[in-house]
Each structure stands twice: as C-alpha cells, then as structure tokens.
N, C-alpha and C. Protein backbone atom coordinates (compact mmCIF):
# COMPACT_ATOMS: atom_id res chain seq x y z
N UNK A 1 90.44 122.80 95.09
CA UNK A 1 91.41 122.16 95.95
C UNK A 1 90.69 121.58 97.16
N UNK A 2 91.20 120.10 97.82
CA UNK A 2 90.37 119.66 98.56
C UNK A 2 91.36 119.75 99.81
N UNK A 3 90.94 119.80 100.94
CA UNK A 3 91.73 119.44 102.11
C UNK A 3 91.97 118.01 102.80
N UNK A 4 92.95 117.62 103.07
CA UNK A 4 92.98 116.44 103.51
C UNK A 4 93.87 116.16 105.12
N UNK A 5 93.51 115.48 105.73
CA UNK A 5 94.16 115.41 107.38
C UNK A 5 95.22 114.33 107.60
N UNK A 6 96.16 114.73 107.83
CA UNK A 6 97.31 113.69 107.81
C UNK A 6 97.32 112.92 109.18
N UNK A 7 96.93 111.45 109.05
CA UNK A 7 96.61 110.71 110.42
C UNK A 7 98.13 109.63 110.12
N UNK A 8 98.17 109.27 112.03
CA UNK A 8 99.26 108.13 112.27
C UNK A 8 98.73 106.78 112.07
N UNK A 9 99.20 106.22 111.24
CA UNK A 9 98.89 104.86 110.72
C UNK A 9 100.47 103.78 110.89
N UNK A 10 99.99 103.67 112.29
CA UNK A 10 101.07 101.89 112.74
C UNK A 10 102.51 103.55 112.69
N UNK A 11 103.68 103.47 112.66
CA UNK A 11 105.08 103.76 112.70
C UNK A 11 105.28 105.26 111.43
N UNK A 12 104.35 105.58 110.57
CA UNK A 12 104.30 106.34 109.54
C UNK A 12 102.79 107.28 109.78
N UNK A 13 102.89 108.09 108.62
CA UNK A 13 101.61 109.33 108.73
C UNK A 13 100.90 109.05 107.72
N UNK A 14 99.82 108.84 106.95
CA UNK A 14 99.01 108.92 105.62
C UNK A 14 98.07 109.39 105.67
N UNK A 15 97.55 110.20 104.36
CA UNK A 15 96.80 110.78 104.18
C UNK A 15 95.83 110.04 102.88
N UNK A 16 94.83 110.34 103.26
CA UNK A 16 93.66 109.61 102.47
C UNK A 16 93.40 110.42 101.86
N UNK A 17 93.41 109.46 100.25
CA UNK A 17 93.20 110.21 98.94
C UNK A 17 91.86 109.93 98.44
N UNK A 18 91.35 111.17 98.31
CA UNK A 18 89.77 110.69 97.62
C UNK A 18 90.01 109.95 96.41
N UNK A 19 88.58 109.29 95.74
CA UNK A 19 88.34 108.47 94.88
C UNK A 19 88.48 109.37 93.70
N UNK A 20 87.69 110.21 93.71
CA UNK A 20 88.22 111.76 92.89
C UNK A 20 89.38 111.72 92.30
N UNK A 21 89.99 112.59 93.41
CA UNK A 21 91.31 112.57 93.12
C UNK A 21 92.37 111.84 91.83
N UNK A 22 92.11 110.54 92.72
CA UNK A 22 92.72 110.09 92.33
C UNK A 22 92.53 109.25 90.93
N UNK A 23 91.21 109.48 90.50
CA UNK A 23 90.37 109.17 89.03
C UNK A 23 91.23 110.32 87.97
N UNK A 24 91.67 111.37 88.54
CA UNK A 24 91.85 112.61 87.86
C UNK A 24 93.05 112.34 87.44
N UNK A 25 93.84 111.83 88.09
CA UNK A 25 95.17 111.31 88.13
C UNK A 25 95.54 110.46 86.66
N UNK A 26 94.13 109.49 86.55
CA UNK A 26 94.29 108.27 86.02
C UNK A 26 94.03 106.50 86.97
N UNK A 27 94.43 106.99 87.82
CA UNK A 27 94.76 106.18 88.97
C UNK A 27 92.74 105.00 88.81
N UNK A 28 92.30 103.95 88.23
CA UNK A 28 91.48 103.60 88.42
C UNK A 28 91.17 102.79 89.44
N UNK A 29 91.70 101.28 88.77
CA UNK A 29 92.23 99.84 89.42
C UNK A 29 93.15 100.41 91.25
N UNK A 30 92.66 100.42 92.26
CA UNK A 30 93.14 100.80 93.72
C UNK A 30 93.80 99.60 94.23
N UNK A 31 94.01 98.57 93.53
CA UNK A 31 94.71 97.40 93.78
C UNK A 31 96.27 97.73 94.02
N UNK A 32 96.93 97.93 94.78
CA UNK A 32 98.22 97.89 94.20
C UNK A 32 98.83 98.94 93.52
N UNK A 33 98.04 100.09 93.70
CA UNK A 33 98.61 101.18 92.94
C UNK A 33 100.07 101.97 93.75
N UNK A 34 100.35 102.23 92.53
CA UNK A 34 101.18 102.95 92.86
C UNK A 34 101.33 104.61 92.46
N UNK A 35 102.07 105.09 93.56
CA UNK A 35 102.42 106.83 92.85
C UNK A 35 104.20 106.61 93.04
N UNK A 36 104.40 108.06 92.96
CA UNK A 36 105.93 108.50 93.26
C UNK A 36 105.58 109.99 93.76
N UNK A 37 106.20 110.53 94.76
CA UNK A 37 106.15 111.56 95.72
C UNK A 37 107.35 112.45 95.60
N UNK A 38 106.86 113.89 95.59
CA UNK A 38 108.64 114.91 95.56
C UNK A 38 107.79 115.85 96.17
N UNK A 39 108.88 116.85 96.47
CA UNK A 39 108.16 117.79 97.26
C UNK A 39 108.94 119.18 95.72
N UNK A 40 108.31 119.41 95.30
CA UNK A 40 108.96 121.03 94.53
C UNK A 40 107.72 122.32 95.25
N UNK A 41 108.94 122.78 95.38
CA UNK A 41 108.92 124.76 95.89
C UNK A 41 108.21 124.42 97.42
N UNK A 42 108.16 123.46 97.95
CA UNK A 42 107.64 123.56 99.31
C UNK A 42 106.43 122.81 99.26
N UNK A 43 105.28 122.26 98.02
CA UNK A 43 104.58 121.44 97.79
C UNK A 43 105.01 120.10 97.39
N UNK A 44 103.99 119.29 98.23
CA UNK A 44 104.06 117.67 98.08
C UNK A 44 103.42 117.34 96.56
N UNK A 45 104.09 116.84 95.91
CA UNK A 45 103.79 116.65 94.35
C UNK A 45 103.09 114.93 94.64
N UNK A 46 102.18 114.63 94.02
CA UNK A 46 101.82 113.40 93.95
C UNK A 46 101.62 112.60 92.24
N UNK A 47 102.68 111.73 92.01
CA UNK A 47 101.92 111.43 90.58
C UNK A 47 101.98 110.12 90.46
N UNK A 48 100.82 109.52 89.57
CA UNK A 48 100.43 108.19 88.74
C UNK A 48 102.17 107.98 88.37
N UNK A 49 102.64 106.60 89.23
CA UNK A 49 103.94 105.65 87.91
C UNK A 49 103.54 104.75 87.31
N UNK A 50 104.38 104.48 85.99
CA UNK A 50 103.82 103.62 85.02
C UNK A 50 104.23 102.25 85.70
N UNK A 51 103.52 101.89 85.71
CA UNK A 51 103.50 100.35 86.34
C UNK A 51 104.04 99.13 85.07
N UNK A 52 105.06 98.80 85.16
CA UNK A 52 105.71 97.73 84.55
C UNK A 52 104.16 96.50 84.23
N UNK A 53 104.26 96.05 83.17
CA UNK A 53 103.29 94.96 83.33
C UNK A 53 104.26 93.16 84.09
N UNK A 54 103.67 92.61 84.77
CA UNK A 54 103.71 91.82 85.62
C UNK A 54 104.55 90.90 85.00
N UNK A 55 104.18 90.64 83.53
CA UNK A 55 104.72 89.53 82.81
C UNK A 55 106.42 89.94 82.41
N UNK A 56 106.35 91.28 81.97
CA UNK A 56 107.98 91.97 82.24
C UNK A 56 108.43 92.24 83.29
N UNK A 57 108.17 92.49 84.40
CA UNK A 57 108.94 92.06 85.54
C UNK A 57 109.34 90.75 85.69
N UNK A 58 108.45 89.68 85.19
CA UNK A 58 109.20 88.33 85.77
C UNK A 58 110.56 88.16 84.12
N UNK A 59 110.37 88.90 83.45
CA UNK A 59 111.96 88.66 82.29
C UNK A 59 112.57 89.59 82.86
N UNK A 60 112.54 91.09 83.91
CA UNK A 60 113.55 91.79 83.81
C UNK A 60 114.88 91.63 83.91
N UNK A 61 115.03 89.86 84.43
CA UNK A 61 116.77 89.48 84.02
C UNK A 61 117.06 88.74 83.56
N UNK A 62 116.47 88.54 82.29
CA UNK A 62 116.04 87.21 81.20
C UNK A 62 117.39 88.11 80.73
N UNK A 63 118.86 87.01 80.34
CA UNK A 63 119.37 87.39 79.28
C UNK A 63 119.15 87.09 77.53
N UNK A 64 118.04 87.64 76.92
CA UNK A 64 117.74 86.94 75.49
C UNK A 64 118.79 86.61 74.50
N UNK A 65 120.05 87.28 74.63
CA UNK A 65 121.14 86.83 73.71
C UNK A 65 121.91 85.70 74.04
N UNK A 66 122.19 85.70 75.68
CA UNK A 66 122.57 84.22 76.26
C UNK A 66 121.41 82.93 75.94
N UNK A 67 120.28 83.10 75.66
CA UNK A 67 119.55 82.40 75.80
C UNK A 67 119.75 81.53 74.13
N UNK A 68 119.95 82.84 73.03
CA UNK A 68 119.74 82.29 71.84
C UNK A 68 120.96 81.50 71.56
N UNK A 69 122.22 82.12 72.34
CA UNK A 69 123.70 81.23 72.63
C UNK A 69 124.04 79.94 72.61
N UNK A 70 122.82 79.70 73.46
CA UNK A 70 122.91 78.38 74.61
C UNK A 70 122.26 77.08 73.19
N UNK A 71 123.17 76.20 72.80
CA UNK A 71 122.88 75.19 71.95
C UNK A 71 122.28 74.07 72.42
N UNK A 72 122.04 74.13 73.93
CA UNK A 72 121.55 73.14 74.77
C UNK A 72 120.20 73.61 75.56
N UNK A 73 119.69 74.29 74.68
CA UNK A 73 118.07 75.08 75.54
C UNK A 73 117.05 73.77 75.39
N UNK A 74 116.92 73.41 76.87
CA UNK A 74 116.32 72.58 76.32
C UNK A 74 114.93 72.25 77.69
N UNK A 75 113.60 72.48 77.61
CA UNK A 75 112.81 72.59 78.65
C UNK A 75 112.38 71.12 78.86
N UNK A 76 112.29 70.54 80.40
CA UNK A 76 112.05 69.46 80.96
C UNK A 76 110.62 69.83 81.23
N UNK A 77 109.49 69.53 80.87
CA UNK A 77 107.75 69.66 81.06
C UNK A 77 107.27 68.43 81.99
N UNK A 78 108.10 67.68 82.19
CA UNK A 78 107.44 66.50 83.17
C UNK A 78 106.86 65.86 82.22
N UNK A 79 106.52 64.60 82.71
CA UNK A 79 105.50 63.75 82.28
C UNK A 79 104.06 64.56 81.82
N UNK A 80 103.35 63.85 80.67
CA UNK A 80 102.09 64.56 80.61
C UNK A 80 101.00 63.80 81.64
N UNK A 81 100.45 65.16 82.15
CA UNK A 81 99.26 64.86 82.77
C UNK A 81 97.58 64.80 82.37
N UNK A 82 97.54 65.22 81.20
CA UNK A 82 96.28 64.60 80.57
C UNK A 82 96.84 64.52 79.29
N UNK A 83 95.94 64.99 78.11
CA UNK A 83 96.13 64.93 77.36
C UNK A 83 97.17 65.24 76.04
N UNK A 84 97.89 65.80 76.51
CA UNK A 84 98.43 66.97 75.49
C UNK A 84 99.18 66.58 74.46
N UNK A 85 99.38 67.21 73.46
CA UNK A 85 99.79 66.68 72.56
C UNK A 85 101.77 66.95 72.40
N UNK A 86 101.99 66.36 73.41
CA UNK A 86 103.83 66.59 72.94
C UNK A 86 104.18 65.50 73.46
C-alpha cells in the first residue's frame, strides 16, 4: 500500500496517482482517462470506466430505425474537390 497527500488544486483537493498504480488498474493511455469514485465501509474505492469508443458517442442519438424509415435519405457531399469518383 502506497501513501498519498491530498493537495488544493484551484477550488477542489487531488491526489496524485502514481504511474504504478494506476498501470495495475489497467489505466495505460493518461490522456483523458477516466475512473469512477465510491467510498464503501469508509474507504475511497477508485476504479478504471469503460470508456465508450469516440465513434459511438458521436451515434449515441442516431435513431437507426428512423433512419431506415426515411425514403428521402439522401446526403448532399458538395461539389467534388479533387478527384473522386461520384
């Protein structure tokens, strides 16, 4: 078990998680990570959330059955700008 010092950072408190740690976790990529926090029996629980991939967040309000509905789906691409073949 490691000890760690809980410092004031701007309006909130954080505590710095070793590289360790947080390898143990799973936690690699430090970009953007995320956890989720609970406290059970009086301990601060810390765990790895599954992180949605990026490309399903931008459908999470894609309706696909309205979509297959719609007899008029029809995508405007602009003018072509080099070559392409459509």
């Amino acid at each position: 078990m490691q000890n760690a010092k809980i410092s004031k950072w701007g309006n909130s408190q954080g505590i710095r998680i070793p590289k360790a740690i947080l390898s143990e976790i799973g936690i690699t990529n430090l970009d953007d990570a995320e956890v989720s926090m609970d406290v059970e029996q009086g301990k601060l629980v810390i765990m790895k959330t599954k992180s949605e991939s990026k490309i399903m967040s931008r459908f999470a309000n894609f309706d696909y059955e309205k979509y297959l509905q719609d007899e008029n789906r029809v995508a405007d691409l602009g003018e072509p700008k080099g070559r392409e073949l459509w």
